[in-house]
PDB file of N, CA and C in Angstrom:
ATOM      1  N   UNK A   1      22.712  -0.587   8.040  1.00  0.00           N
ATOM      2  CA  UNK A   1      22.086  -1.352   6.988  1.00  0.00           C
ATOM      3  C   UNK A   1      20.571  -1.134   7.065  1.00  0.00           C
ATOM      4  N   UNK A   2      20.034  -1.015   5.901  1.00  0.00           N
ATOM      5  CA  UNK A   2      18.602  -0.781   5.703  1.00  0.00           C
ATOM      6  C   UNK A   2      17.483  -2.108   5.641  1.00  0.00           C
ATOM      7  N   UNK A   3      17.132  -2.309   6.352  1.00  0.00           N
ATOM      8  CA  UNK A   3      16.329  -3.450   6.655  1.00  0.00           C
ATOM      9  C   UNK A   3      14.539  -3.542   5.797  1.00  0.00           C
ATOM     10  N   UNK A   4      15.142  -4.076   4.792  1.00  0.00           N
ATOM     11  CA  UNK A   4      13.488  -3.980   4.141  1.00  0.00           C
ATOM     12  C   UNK A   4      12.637  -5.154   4.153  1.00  0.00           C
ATOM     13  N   UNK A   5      11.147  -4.703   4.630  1.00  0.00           N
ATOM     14  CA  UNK A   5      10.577  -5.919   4.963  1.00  0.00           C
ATOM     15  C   UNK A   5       9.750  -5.716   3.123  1.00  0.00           C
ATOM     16  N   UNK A   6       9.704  -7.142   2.222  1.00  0.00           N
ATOM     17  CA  UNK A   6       9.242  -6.644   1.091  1.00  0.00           C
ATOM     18  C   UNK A   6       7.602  -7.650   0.869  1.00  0.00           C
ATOM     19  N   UNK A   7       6.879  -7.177   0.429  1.00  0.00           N
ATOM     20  CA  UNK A   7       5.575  -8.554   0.509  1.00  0.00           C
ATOM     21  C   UNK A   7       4.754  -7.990  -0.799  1.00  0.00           C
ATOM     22  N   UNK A   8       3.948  -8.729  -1.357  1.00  0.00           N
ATOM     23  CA  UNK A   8       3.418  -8.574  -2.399  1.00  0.00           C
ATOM     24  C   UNK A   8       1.724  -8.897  -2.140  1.00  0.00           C
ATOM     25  N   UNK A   9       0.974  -9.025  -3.027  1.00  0.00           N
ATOM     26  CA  UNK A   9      -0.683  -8.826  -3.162  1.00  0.00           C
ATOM     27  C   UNK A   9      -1.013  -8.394  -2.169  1.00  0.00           C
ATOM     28  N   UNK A  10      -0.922  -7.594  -1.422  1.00  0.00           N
ATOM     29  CA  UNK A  10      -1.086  -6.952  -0.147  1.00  0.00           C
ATOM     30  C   UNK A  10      -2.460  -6.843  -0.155  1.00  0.00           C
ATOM     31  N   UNK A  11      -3.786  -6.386  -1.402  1.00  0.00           N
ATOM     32  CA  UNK A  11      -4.740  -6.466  -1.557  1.00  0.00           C
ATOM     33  C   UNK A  11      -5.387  -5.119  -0.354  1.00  0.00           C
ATOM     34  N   UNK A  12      -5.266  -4.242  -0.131  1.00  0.00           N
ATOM     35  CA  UNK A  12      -5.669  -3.737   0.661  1.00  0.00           C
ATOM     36  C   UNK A  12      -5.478  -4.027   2.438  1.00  0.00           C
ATOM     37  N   UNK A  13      -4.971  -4.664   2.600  1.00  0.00           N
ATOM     38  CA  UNK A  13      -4.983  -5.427   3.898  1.00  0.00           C
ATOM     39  C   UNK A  13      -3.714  -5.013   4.945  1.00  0.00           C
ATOM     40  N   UNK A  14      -3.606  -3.532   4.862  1.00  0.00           N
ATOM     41  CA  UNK A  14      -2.335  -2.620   5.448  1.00  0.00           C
ATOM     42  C   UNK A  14      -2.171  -3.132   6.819  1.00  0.00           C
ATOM     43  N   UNK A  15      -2.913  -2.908   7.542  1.00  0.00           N
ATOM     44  CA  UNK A  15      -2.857  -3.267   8.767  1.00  0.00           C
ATOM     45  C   UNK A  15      -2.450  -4.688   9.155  1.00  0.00           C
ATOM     46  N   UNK A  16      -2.698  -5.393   8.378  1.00  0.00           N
ATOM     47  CA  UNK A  16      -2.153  -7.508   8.755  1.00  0.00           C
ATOM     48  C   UNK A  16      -0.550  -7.454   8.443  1.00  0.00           C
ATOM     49  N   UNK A  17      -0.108  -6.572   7.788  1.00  0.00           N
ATOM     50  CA  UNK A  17       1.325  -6.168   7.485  1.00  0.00           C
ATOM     51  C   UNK A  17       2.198  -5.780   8.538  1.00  0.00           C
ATOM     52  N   UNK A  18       1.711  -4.462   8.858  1.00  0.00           N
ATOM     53  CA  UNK A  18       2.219  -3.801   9.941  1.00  0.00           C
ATOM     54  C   UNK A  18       1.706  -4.484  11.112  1.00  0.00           C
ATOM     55  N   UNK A  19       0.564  -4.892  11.940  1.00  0.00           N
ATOM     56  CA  UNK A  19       0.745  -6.210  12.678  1.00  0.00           C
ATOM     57  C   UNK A  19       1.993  -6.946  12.805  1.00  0.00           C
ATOM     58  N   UNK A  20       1.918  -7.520  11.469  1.00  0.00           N
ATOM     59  CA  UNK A  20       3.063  -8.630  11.177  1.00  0.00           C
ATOM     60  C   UNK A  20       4.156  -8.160  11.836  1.00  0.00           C
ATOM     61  N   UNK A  21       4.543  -6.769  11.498  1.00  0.00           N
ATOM     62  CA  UNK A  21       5.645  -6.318  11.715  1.00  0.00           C
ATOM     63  C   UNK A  21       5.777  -6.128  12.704  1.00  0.00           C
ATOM     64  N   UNK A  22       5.014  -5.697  13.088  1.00  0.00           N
ATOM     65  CA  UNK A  22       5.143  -4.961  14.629  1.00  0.00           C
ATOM     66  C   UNK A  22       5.553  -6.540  16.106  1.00  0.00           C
ATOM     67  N   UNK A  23       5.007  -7.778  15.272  1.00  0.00           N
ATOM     68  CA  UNK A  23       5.196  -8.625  16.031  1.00  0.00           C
ATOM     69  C   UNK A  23       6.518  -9.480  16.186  1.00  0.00           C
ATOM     70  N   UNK A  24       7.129  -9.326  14.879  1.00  0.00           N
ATOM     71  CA  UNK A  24       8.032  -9.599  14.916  1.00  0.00           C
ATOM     72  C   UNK A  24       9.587  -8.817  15.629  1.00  0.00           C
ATOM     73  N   UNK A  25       8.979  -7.286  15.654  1.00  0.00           N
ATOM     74  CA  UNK A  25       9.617  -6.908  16.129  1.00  0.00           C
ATOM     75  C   UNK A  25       9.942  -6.874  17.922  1.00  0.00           C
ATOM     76  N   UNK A  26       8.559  -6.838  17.832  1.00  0.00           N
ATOM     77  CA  UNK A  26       8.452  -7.174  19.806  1.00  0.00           C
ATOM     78  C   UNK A  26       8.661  -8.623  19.841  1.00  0.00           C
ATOM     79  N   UNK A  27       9.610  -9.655  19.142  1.00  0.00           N
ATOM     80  CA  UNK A  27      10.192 -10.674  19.433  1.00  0.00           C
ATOM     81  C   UNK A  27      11.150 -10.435  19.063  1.00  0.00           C
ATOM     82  N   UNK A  28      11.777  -9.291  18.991  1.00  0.00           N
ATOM     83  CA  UNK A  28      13.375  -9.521  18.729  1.00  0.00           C
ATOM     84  C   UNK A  28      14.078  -9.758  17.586  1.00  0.00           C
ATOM     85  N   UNK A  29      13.262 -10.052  16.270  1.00  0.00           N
ATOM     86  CA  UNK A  29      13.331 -10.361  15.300  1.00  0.00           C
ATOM     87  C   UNK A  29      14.285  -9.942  14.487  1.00  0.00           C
ATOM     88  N   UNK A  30      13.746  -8.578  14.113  1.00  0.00           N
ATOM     89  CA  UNK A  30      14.152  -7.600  13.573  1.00  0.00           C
ATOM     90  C   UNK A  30      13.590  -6.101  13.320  1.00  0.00           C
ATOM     91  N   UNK A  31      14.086  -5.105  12.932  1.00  0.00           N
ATOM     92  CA  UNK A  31      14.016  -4.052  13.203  1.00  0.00           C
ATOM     93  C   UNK A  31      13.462  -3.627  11.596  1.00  0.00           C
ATOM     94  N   UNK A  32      12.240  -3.625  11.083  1.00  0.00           N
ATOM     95  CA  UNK A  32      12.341  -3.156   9.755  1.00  0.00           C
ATOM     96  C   UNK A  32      11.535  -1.178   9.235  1.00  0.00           C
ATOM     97  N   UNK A  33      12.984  -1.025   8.120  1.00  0.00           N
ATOM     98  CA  UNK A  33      12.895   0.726   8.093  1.00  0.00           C
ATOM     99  C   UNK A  33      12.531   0.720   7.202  1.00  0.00           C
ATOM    100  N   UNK A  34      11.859   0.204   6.237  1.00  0.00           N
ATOM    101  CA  UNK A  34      11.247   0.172   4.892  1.00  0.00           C
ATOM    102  C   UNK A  34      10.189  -0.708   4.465  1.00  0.00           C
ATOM    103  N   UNK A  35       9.185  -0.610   4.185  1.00  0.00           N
ATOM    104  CA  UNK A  35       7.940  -1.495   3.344  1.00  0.00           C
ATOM    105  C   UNK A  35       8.100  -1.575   1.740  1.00  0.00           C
ATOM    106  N   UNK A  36       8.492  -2.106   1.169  1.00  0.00           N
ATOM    107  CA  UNK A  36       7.886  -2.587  -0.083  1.00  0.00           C
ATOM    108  C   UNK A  36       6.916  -3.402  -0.996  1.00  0.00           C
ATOM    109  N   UNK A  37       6.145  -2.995  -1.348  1.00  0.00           N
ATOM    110  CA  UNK A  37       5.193  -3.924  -1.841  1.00  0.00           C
ATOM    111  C   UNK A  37       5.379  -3.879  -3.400  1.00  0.00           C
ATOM    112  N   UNK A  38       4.698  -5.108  -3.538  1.00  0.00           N
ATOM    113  CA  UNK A  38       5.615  -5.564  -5.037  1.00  0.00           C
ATOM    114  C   UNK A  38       4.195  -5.425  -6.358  1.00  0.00           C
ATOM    115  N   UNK A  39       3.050  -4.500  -5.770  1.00  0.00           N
ATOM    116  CA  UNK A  39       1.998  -5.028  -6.457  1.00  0.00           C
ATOM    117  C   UNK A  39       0.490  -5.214  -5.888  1.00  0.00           C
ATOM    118  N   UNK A  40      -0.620  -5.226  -6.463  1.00  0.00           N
ATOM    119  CA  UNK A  40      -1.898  -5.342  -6.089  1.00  0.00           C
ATOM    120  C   UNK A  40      -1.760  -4.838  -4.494  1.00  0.00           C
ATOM    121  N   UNK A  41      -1.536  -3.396  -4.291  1.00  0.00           N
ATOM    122  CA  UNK A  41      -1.680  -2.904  -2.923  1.00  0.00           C
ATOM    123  C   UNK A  41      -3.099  -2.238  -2.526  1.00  0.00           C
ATOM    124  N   UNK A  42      -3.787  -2.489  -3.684  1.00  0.00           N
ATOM    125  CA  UNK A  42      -5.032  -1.645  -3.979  1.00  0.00           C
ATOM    126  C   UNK A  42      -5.321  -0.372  -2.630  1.00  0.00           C
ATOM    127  N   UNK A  43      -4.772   0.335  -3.053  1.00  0.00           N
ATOM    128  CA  UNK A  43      -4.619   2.286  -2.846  1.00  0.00           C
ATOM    129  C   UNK A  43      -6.822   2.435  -3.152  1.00  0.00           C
ATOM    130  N   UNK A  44      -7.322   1.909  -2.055  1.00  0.00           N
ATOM    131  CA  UNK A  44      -9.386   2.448  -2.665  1.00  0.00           C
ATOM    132  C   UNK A  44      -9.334   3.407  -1.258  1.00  0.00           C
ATOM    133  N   UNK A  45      -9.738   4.434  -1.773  1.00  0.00           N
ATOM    134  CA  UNK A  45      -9.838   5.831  -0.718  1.00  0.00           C
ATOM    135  C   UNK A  45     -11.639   5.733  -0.388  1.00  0.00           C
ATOM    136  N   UNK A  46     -11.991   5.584  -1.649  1.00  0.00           N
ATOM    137  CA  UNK A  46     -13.552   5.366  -1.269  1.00  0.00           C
ATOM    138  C   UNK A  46     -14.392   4.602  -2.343  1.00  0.00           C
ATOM    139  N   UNK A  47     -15.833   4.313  -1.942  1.00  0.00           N
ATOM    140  CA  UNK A  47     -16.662   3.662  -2.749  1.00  0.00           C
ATOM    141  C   UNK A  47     -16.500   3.690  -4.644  1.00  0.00           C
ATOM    142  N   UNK A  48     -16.365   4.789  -5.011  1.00  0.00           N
ATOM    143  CA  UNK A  48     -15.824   4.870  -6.557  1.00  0.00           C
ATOM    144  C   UNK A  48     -14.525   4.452  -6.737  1.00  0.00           C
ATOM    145  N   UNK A  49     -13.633   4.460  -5.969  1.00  0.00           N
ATOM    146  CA  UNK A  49     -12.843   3.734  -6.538  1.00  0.00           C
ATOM    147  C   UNK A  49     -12.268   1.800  -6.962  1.00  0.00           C
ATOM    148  N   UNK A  50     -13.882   1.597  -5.942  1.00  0.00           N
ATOM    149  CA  UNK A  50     -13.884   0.339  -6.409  1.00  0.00           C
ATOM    150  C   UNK A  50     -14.175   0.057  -7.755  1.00  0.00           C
ATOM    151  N   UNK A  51     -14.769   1.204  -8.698  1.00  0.00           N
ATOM    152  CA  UNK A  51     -15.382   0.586  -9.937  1.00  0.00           C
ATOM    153  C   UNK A  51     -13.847   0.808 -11.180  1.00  0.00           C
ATOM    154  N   UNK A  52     -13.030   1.293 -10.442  1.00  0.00           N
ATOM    155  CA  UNK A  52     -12.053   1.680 -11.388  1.00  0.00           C
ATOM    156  C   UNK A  52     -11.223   0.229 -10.791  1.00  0.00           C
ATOM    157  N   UNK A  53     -11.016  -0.466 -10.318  1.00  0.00           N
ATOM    158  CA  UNK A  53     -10.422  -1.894  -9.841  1.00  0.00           C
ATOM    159  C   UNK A  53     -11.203  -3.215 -11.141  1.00  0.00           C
ATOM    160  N   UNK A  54     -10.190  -3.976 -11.461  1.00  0.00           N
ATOM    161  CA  UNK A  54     -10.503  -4.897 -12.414  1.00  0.00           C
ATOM    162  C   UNK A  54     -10.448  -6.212 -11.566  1.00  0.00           C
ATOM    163  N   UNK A  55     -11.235  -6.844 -11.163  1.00  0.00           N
ATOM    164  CA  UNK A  55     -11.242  -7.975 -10.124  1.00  0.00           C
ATOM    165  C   UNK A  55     -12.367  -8.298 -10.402  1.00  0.00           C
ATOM    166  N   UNK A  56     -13.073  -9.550 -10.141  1.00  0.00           N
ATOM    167  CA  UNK A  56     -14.016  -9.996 -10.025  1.00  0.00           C
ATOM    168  C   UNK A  56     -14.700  -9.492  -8.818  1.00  0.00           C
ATOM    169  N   UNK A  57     -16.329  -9.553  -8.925  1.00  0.00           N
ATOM    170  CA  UNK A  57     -16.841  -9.007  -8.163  1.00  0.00           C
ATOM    171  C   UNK A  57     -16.817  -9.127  -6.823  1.00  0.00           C
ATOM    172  N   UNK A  58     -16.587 -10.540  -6.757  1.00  0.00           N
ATOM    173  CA  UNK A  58     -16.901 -11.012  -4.924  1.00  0.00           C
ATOM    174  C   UNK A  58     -15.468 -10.656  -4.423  1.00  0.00           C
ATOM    175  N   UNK A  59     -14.159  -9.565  -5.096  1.00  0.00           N
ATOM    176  CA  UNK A  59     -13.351  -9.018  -4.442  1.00  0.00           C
ATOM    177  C   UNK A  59     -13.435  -7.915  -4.426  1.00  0.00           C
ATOM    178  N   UNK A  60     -14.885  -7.126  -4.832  1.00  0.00           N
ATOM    179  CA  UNK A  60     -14.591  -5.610  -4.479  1.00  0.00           C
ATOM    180  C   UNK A  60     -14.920  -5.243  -3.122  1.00  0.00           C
ATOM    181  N   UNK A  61     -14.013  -4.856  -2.259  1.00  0.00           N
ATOM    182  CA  UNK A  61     -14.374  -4.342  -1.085  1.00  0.00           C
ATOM    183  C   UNK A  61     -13.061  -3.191  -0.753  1.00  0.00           C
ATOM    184  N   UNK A  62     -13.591  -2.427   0.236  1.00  0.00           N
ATOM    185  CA  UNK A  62     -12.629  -1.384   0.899  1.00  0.00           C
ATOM    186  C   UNK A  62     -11.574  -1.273   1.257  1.00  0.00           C
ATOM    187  N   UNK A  63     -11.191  -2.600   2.011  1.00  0.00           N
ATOM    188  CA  UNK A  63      -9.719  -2.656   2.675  1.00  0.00           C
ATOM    189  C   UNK A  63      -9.345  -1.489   3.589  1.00  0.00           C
ATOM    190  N   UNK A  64      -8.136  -1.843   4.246  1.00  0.00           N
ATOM    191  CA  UNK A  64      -8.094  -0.918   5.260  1.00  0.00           C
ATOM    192  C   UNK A  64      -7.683   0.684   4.542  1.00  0.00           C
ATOM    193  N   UNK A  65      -6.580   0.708   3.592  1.00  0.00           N
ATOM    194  CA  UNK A  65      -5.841   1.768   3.032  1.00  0.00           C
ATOM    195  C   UNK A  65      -6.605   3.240   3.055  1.00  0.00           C
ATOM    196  N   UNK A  66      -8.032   3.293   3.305  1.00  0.00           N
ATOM    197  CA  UNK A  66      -8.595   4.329   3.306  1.00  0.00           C
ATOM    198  C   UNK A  66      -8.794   4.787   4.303  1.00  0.00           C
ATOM    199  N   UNK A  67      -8.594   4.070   5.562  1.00  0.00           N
ATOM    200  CA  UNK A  67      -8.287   4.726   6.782  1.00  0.00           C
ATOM    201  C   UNK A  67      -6.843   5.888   6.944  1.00  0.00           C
ATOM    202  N   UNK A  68      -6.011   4.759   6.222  1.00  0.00           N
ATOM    203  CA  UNK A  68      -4.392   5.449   6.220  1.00  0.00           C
ATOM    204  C   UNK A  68      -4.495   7.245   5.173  1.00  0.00           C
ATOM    205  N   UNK A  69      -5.352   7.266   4.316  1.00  0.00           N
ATOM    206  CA  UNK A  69      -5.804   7.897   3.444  1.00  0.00           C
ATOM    207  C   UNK A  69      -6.513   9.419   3.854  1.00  0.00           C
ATOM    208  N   UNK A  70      -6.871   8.661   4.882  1.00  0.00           N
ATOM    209  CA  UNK A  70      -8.208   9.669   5.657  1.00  0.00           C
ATOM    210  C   UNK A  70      -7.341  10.346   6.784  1.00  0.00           C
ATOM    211  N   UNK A  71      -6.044   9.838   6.884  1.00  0.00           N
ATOM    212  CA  UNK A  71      -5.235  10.135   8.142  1.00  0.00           C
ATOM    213  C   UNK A  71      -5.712   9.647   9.333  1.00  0.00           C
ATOM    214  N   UNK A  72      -6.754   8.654   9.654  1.00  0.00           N
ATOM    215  CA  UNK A  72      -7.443   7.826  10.332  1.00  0.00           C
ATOM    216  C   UNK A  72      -6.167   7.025  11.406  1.00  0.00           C
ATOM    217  N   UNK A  73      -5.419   6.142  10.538  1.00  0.00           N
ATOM    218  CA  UNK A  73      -4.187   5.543  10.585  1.00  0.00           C
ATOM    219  C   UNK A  73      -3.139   6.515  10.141  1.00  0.00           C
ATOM    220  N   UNK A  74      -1.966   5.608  10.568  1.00  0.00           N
ATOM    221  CA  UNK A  74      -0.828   6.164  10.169  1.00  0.00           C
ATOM    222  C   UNK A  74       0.177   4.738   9.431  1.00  0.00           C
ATOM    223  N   UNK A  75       0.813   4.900   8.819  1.00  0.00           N
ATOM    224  CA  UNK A  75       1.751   3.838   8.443  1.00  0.00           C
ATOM    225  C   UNK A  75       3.106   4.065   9.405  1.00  0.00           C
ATOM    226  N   UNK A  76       3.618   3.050  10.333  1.00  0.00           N
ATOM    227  CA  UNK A  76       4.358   2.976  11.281  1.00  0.00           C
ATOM    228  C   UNK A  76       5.805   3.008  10.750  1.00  0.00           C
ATOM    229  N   UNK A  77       5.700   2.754   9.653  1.00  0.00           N
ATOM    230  CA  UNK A  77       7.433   2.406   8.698  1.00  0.00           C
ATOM    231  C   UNK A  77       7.089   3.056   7.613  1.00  0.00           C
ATOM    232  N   UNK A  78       7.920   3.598   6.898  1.00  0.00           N
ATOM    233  CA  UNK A  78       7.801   4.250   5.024  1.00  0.00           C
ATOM    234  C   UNK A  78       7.598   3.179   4.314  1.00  0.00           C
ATOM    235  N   UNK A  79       6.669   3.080   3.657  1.00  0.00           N
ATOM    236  CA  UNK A  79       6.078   2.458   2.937  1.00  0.00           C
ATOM    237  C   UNK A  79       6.353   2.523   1.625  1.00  0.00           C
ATOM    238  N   UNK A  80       6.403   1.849   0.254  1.00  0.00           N
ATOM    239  CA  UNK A  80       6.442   1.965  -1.012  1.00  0.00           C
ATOM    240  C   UNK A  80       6.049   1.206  -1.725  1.00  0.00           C
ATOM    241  N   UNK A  81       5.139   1.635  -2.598  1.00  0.00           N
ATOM    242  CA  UNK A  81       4.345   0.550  -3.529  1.00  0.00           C
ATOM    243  C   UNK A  81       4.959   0.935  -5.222  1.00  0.00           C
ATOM    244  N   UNK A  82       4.897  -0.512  -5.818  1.00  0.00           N
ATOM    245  CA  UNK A  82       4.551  -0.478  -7.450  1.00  0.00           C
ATOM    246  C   UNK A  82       2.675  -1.274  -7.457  1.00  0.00           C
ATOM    247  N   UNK A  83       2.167  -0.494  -8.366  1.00  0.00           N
ATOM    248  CA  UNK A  83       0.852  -0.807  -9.016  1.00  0.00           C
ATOM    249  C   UNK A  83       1.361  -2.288  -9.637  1.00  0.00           C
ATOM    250  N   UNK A  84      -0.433  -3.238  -9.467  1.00  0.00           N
ATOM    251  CA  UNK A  84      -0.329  -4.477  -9.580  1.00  0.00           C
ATOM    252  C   UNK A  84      -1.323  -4.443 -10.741  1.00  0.00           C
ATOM    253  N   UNK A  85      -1.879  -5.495 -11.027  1.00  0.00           N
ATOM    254  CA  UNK A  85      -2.729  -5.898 -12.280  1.00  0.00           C
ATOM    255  C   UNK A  85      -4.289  -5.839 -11.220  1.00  0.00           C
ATOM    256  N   UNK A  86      -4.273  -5.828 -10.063  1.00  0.00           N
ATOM    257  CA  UNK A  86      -5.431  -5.175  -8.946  1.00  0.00           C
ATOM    258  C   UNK A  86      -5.366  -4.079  -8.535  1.00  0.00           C
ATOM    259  N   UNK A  87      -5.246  -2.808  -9.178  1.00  0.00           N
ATOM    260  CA  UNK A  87      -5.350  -1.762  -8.475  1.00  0.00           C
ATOM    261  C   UNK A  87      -6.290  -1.182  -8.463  1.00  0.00           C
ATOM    262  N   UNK A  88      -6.930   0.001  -7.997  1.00  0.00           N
ATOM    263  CA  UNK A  88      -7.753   0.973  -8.152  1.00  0.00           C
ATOM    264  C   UNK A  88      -7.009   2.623  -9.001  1.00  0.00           C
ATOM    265  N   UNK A  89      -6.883   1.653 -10.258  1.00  0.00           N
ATOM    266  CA  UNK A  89      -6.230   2.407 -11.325  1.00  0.00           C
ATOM    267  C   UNK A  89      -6.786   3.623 -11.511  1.00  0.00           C
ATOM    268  N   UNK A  90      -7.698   3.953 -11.083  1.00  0.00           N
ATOM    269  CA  UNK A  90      -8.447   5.504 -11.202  1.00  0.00           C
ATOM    270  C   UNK A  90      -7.730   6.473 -10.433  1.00  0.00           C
ATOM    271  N   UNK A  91      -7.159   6.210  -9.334  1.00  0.00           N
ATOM    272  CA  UNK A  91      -6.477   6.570  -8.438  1.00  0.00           C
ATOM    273  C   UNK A  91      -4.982   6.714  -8.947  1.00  0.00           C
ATOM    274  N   UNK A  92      -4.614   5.640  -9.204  1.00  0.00           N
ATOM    275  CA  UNK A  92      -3.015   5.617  -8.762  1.00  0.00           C
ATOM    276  C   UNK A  92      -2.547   6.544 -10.872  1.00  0.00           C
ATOM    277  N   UNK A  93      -3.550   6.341 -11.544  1.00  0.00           N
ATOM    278  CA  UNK A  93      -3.555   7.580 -12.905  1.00  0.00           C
ATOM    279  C   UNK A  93      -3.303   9.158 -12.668  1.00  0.00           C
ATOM    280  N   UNK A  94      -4.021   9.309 -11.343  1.00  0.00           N
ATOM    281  CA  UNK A  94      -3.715  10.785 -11.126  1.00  0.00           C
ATOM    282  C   UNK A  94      -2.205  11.324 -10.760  1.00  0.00           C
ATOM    283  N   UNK A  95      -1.428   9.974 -10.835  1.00  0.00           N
ATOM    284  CA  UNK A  95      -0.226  10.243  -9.991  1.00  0.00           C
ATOM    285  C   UNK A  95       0.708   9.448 -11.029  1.00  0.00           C
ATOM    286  N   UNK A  96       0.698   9.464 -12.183  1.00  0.00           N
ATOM    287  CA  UNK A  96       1.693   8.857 -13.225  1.00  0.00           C
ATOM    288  C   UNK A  96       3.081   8.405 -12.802  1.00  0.00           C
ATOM    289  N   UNK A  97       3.195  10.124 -12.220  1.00  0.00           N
ATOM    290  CA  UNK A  97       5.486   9.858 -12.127  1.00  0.00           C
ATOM    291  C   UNK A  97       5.132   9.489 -10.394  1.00  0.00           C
ATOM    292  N   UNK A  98       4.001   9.320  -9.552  1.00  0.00           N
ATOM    293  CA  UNK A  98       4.211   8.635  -8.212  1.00  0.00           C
ATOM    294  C   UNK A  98       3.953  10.234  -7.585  1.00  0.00           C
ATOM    295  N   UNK A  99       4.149   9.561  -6.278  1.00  0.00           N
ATOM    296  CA  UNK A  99       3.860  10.749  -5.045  1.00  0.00           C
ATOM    297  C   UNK A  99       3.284  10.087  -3.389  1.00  0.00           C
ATOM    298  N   UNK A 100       2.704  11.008  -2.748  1.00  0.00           N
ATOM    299  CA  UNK A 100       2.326  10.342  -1.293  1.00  0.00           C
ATOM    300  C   UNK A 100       1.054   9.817  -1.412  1.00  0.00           C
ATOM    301  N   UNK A 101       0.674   9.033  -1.191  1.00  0.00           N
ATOM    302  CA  UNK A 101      -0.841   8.198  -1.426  1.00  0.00           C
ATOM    303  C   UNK A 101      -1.375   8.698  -0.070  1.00  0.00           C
ATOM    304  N   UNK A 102      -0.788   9.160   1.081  1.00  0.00           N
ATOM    305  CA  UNK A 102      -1.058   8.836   2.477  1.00  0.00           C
ATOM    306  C   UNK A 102       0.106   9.220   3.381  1.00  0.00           C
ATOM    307  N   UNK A 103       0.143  10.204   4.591  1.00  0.00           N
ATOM    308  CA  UNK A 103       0.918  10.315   5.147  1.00  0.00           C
ATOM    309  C   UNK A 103       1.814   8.789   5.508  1.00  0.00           C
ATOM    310  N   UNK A 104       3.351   8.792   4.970  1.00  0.00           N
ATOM    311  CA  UNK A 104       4.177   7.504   5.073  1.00  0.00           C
ATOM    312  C   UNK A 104       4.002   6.141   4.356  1.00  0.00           C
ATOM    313  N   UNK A 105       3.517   6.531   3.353  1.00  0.00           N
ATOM    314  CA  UNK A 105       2.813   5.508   2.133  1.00  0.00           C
ATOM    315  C   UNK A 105       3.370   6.377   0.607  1.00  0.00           C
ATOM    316  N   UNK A 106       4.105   6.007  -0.363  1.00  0.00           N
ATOM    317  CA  UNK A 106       4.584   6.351  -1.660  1.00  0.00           C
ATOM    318  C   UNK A 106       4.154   5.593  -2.767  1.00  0.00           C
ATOM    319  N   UNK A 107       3.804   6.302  -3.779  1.00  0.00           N
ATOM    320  CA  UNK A 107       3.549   4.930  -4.520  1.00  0.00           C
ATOM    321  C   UNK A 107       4.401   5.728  -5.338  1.00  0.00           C
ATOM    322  N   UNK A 108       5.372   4.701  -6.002  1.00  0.00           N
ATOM    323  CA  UNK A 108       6.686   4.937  -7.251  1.00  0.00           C
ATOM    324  C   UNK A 108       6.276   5.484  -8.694  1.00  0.00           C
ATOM    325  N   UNK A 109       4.773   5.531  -8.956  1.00  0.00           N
ATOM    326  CA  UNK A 109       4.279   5.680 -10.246  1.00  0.00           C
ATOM    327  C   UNK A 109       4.445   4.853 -11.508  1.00  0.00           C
ATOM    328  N   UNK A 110       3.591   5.240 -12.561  1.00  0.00           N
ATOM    329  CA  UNK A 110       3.545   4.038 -13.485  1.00  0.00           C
ATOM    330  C   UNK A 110       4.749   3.842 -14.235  1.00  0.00           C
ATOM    331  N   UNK A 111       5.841   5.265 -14.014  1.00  0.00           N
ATOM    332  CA  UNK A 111       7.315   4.565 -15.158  1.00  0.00           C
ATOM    333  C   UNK A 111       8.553   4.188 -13.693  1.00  0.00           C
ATOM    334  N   UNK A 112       7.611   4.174 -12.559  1.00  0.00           N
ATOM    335  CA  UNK A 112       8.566   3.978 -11.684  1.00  0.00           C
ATOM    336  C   UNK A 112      10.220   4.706 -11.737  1.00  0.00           C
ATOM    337  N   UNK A 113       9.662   6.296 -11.623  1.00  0.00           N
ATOM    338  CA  UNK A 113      10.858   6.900 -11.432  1.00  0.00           C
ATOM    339  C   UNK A 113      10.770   8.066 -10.905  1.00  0.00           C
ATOM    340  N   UNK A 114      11.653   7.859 -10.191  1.00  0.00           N
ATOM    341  CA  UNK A 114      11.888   8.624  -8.980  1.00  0.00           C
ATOM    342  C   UNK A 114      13.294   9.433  -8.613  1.00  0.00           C
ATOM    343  N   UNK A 115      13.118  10.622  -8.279  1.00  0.00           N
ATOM    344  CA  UNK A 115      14.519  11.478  -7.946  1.00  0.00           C
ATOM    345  C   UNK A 115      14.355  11.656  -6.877  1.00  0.00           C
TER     346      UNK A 115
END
């Protein structure tokens, strides 16, 4: 059985996730083989792509995802995103039908379809 851990407004904040996960798992918890995020995962690789993000100002910032981006990080589980009403839409446009955002990171694309 495929164990999906699923969370939403993730907001850039990759790493408090996988934390999460990782803690639950070193308690025995459970074992999770899939990430889903449901939305506002904001995918910002760098400084311009904050201006393509629709948020109010006192939320534009970096977040971790550009580490994962840079190959800096790694994502510990396969990851999969749908685009939120917070994204850094400049970005996730270049990739309509989806693709790898990041070694172990997918984003499904804007008609969300996938073979």
């Amino acid at each position: 059985m495929v164990k999906v851990c699923v969370v939403g407004c993730l907001h850039g904040e990759l790493d408090c996730v996988y934390a999460d996960i990782a803690e639950a798992e070193q308690q025995g918890q459970f074992k999770t083989d899939l990430v889903l995020c449901c939305g506002d995962f904001q995918a910002v690789r760098n400084p311009s792509d904050l201006t393509t993000m629709s948020v109010p100002s006192k939320y534009y910032r970096m977040g971790d995802f550009w580490r994962y981006y840079a190959e800096e990080s790694r994502a510990p589980v396969l990851t999969l995103f749908v685009g939120g009403n917070h994204e850094a839409s400049g970005y996730l446009q270049e990739l309509p039908y989806g693709g790898w955002v990041a070694p172990n990171i997918w984003y499904m694309g804007k008609f969300i379809f996938n073979w």
